[in-house]
Protein backbone atom coordinates (compact mmCIF):
# COMPACT_ATOMS: atom_id res chain seq x y z
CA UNK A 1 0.00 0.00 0.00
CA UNK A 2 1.31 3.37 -1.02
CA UNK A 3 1.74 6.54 1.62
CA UNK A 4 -0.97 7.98 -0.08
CA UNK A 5 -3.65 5.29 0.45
CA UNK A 6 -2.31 4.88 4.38
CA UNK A 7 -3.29 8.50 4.80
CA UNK A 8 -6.40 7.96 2.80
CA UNK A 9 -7.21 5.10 5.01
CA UNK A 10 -6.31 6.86 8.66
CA UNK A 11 -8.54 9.40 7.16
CA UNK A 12 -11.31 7.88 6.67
CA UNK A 13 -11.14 6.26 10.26
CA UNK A 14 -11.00 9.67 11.49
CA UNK A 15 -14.03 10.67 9.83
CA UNK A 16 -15.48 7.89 10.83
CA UNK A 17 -14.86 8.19 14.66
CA UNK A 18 -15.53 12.12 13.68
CA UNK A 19 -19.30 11.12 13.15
CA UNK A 20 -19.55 8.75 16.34
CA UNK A 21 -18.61 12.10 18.16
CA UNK A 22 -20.53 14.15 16.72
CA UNK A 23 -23.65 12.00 17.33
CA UNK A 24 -22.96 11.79 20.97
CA UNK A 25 -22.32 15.66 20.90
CA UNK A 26 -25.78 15.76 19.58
CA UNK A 27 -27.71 13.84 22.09
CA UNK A 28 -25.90 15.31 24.73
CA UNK A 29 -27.51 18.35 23.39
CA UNK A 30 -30.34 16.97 22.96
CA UNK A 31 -30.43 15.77 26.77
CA UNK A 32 -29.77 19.57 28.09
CA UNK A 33 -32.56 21.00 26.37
CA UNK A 34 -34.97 18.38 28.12
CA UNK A 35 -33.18 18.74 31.40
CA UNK A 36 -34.10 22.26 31.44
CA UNK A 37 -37.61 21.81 31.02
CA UNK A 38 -37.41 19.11 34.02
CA UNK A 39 -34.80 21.46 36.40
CA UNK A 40 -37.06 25.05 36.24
CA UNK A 41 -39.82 22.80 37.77
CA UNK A 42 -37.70 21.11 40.15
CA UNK A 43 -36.41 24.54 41.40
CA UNK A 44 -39.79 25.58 41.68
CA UNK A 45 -40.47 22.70 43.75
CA UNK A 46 -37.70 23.38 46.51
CA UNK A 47 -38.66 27.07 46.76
CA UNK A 48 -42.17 26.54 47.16
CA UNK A 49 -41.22 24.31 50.14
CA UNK A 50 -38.76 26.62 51.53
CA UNK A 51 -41.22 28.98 52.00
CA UNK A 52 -43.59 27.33 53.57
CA UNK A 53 -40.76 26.50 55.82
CA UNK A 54 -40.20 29.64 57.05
CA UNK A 55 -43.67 31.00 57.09
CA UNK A 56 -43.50 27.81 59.44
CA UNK A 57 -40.46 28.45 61.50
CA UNK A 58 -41.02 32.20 61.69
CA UNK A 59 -43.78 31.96 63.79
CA UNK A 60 -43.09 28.03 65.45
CA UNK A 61 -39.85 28.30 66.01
CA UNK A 62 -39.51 25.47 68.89
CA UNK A 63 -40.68 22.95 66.06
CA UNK A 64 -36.90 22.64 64.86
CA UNK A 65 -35.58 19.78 66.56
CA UNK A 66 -32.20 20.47 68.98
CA UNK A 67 -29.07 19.82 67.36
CA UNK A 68 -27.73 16.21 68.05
CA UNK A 69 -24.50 14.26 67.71
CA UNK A 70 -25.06 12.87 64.16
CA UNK A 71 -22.81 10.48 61.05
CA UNK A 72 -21.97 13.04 58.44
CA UNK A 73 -22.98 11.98 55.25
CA UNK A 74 -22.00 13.01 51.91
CA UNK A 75 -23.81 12.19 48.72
CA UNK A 76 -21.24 12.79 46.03
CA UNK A 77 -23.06 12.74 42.30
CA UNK A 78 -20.52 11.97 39.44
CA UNK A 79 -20.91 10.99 35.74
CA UNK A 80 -22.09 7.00 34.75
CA UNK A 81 -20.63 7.99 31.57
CA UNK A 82 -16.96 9.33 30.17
CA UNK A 83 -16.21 12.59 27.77
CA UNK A 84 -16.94 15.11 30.35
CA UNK A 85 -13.42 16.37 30.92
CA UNK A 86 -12.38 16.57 34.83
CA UNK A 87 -15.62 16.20 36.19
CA UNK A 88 -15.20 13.42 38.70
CA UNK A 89 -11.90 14.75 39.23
CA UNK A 90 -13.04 17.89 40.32
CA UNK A 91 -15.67 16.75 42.74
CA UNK A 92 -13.35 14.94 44.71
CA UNK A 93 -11.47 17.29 45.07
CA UNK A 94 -13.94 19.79 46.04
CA UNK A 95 -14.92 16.53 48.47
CA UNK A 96 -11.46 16.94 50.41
CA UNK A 97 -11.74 21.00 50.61
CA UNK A 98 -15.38 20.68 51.90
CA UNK A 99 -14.22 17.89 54.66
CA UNK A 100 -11.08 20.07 56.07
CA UNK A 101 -13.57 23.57 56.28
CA UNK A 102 -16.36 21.91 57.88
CA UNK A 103 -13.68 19.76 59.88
CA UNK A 104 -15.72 16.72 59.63
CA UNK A 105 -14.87 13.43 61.60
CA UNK A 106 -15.44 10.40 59.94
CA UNK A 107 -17.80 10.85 57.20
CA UNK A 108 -19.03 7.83 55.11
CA UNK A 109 -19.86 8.71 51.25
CA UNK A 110 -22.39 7.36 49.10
CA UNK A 111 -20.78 7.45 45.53
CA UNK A 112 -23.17 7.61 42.71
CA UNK A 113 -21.85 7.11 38.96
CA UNK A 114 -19.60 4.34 37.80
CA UNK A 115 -17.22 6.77 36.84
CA UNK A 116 -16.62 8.27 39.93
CA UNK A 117 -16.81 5.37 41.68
CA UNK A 118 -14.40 3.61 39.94
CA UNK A 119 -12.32 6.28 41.41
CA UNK A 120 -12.64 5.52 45.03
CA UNK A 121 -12.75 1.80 44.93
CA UNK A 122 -10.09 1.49 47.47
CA UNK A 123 -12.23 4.34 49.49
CA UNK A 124 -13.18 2.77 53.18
CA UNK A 125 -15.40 5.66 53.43
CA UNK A 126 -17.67 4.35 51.02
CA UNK A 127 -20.76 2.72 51.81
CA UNK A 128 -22.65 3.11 48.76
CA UNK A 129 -22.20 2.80 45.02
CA UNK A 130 -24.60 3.48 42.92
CA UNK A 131 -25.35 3.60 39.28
CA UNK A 132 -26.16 7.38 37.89
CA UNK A 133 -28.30 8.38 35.38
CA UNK A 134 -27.35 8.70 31.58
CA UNK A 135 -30.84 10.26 30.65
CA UNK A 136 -33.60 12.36 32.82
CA UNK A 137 -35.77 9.12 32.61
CA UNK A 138 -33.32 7.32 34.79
CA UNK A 139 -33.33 9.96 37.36
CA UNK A 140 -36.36 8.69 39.80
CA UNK A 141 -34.67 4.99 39.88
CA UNK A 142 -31.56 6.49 41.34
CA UNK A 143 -33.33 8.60 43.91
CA UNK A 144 -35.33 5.19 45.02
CA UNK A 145 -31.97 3.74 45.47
CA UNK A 146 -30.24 6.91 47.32
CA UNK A 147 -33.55 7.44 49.89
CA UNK A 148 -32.76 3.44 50.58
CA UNK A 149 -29.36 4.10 51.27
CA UNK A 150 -30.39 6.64 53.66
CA UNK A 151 -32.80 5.03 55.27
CA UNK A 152 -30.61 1.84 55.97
CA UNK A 153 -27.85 4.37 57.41
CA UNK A 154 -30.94 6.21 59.58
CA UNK A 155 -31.68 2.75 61.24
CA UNK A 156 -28.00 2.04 62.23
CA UNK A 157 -26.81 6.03 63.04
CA UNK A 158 -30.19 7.36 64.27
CA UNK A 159 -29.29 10.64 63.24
CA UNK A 160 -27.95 11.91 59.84
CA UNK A 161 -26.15 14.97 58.90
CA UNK A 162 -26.67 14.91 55.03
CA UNK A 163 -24.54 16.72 52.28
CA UNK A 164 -25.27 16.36 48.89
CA UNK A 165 -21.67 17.74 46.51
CA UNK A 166 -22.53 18.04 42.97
CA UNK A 167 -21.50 19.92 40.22
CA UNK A 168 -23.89 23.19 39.02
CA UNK A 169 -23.78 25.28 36.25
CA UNK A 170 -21.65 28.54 36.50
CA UNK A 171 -21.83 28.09 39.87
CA UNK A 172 -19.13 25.27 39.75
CA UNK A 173 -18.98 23.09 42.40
CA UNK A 174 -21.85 23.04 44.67
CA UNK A 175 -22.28 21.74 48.62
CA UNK A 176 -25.57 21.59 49.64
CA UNK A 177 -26.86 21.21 53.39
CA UNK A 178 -30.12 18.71 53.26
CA UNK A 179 -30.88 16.95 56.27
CA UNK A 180 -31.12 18.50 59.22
CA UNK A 181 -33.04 20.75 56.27
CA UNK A 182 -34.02 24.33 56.63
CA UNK A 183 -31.79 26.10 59.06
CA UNK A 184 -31.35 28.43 56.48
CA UNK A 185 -35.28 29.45 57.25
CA UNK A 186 -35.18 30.00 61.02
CA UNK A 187 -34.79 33.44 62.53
CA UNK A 188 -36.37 35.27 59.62
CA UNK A 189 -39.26 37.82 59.67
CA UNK A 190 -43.07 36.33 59.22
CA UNK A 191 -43.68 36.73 55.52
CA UNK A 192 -47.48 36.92 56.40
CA UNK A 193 -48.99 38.94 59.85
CA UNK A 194 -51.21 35.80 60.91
CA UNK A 195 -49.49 31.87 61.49
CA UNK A 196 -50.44 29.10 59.26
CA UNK A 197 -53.82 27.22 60.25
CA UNK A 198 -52.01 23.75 61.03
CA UNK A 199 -53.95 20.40 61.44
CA UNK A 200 -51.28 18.50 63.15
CA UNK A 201 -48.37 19.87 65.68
CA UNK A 202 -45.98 22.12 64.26
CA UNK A 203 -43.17 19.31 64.78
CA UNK A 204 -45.34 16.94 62.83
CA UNK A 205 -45.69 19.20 59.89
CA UNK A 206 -42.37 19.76 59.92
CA UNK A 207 -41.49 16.48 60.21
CA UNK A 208 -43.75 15.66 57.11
CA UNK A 209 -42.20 18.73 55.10
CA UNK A 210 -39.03 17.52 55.48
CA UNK A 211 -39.59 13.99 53.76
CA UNK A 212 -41.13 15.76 50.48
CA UNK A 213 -37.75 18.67 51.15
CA UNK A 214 -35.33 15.99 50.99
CA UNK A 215 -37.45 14.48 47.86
CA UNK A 216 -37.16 17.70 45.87
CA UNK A 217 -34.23 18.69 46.59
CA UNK A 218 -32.56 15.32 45.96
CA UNK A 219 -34.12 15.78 42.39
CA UNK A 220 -32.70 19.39 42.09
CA UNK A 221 -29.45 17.83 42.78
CA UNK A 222 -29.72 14.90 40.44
CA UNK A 223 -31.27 17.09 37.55
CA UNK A 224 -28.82 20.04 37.89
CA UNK A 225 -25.72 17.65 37.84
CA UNK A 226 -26.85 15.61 34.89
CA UNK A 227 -27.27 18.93 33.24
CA UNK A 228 -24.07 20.19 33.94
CA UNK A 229 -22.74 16.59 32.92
CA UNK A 230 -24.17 16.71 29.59
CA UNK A 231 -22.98 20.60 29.13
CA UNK A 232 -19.73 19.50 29.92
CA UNK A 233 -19.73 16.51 27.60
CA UNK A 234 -21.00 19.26 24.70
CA UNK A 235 -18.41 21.00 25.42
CA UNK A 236 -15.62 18.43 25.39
CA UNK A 237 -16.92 16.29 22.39
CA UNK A 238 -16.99 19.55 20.66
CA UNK A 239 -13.35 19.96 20.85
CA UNK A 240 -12.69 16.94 20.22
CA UNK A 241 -14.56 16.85 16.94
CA UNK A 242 -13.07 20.12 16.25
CA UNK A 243 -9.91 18.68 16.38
CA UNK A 244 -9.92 15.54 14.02
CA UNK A 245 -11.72 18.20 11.51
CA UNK A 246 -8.05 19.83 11.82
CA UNK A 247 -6.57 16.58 11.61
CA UNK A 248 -8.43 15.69 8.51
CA UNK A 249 -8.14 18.41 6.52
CA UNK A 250 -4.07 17.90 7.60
CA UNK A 251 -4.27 14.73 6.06
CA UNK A 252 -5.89 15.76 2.74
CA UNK A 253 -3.48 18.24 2.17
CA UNK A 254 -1.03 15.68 2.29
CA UNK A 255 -3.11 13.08 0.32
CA UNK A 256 -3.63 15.67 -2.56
CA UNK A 257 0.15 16.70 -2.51
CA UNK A 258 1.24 13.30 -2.66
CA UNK A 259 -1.28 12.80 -5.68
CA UNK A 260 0.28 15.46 -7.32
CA UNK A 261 3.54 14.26 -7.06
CA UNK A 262 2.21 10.84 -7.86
CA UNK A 263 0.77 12.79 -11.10
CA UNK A 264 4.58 14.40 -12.39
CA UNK A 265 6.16 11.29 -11.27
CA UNK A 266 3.70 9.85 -14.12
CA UNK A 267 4.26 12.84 -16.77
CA UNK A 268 7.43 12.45 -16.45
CA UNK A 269 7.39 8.61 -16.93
CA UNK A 270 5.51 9.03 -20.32
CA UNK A 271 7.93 12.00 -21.69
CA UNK A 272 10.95 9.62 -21.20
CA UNK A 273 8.82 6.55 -22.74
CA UNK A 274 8.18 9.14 -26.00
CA UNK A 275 12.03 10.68 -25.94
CA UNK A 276 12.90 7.14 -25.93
CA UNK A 277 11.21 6.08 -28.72
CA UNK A 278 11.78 9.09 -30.69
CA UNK A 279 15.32 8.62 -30.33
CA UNK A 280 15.29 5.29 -31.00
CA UNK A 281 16.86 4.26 -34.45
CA UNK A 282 14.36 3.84 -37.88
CA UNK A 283 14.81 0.35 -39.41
């Protein structure tokens, strides 16, 4: 095989593996613009609840329960898939930061994405892997598995202090207080002049609130790193296509160089087959 047709050849693998990229640039795409229809309602969600919260709090106060020795937990959401950069990279490191400001003593993780976990295999502070979600549909199996997790730790700890460490948008790198949930709520002005009409204790209510807080929120979480997942897959796929275009058009320039000379090489073949012949003697 010539030079020519091994460049020919690499080239078309390129383009090739160029369209494979491209496709999964596409649905990652694709994936964002449905995540953002999914995430606005999500957020909605959590605020709603955090205001009823402190419409709650404001005027119950004693209905947040005392502070308690509790097992720090952290949920760390990474990527089930690859071409996403640093991503899980990132979050673990953000994990050790978080752990030496908040000076936490022996905190257990629960690890979700097979590329993260992968990463802290020889972790003893894990206690949970857990597949993540490629695709917004898979979202509400992982929660079921993450609220089990919990509620198996619950039964042996009694009490949890919950952190969930996932990546945002331009935020970057996001820790985010949910259980015990809404301290952020307490010692703020009544948003209306009369207290909520309750049916049960205040400490009830709350209680209740909290299971559909920690519900939302883990969905926020889920949604909002899946979309910054995908973005970041966009984003590096779309280099990386960039950059076999480069490569390719590289190659053709030396495919159609090497034809060229390929081309003389031939001219010049037949002018020394005719100047042979035409100096060659008449019989």
């Amino acid at each position: 095989m010539t030079r020519r047709r091994k460049l020919e050849h690499h080239r078309q693998n390129l383009a090739e593996i160029r369209d494979i990229m491209n496709s999964m640039k596409t649905l990652a795409y694709m994936e964002t613009r449905k995540l953002t229809r999914f995430l606005d309602a999500q957020q909605a969600v959590v605020h709603g609840i955090e205001d009823v919260a402190t419409d709650l709090l404001s005027f119950y106060p004693e209905a947040m329960p005392e502070a308690k020795e509790t097992l720090p937990v952290y949920i760390l959401i990474g990527t089930e898939r690859g071409f996403c950069g640093d991503f899980n990279h990132a979050l673990l490191k953000h994990l050790e930061s978080a752990l030496q400001e908040q000076s936490q003593s022996n905190p257990v993780l629960i690890a979700i994405g097979r590329k993260l976990y992968t990463l802290l295999e020889m972790d003893e502070r894990i206690v949970a892997q857990i597949n993540g979600a490629s695709l917004v549909e898979e979202v509400a199996s992982v929660l079921i598995q993450v609220v089990s997790e919990l509620s198996s730790l619950q039964e042996r700890h009694r009490m949890l202090t919950v952190y969930g460490l996932y990546r945002g948008g331009e935020e970057g790198m996001i820790v985010k207080k949910l259980l015990p949930p809404f301290q952020h709520c307490q010692h703020q002005a009544p948003p209306f002049p009369h207290p909520p009409i309750l049916h049960q204790t205040p400490q009830e209510f709350l209680a209740e609130l909290t299971d559909y807080y920690l519900f939302a929120a883990l969905h926020e979480m889920l949604y909002t790193s899946l979309m910054a997942e995908n973005h970041q897959r966009v984003v590096h796929l779309e280099g990386a296509v960039k950059h076999l275009d480069d490569q390719s058009a590289g190659l053709a320039q030396q495919c159609n160089a090497l034809r060229q000379a390929e081309i003389i090489e031939e001219i010049e073949v037949i002018l020394l087959s005719a100047a042979s012949l035409d100096e060659s003697p008449t019989l």
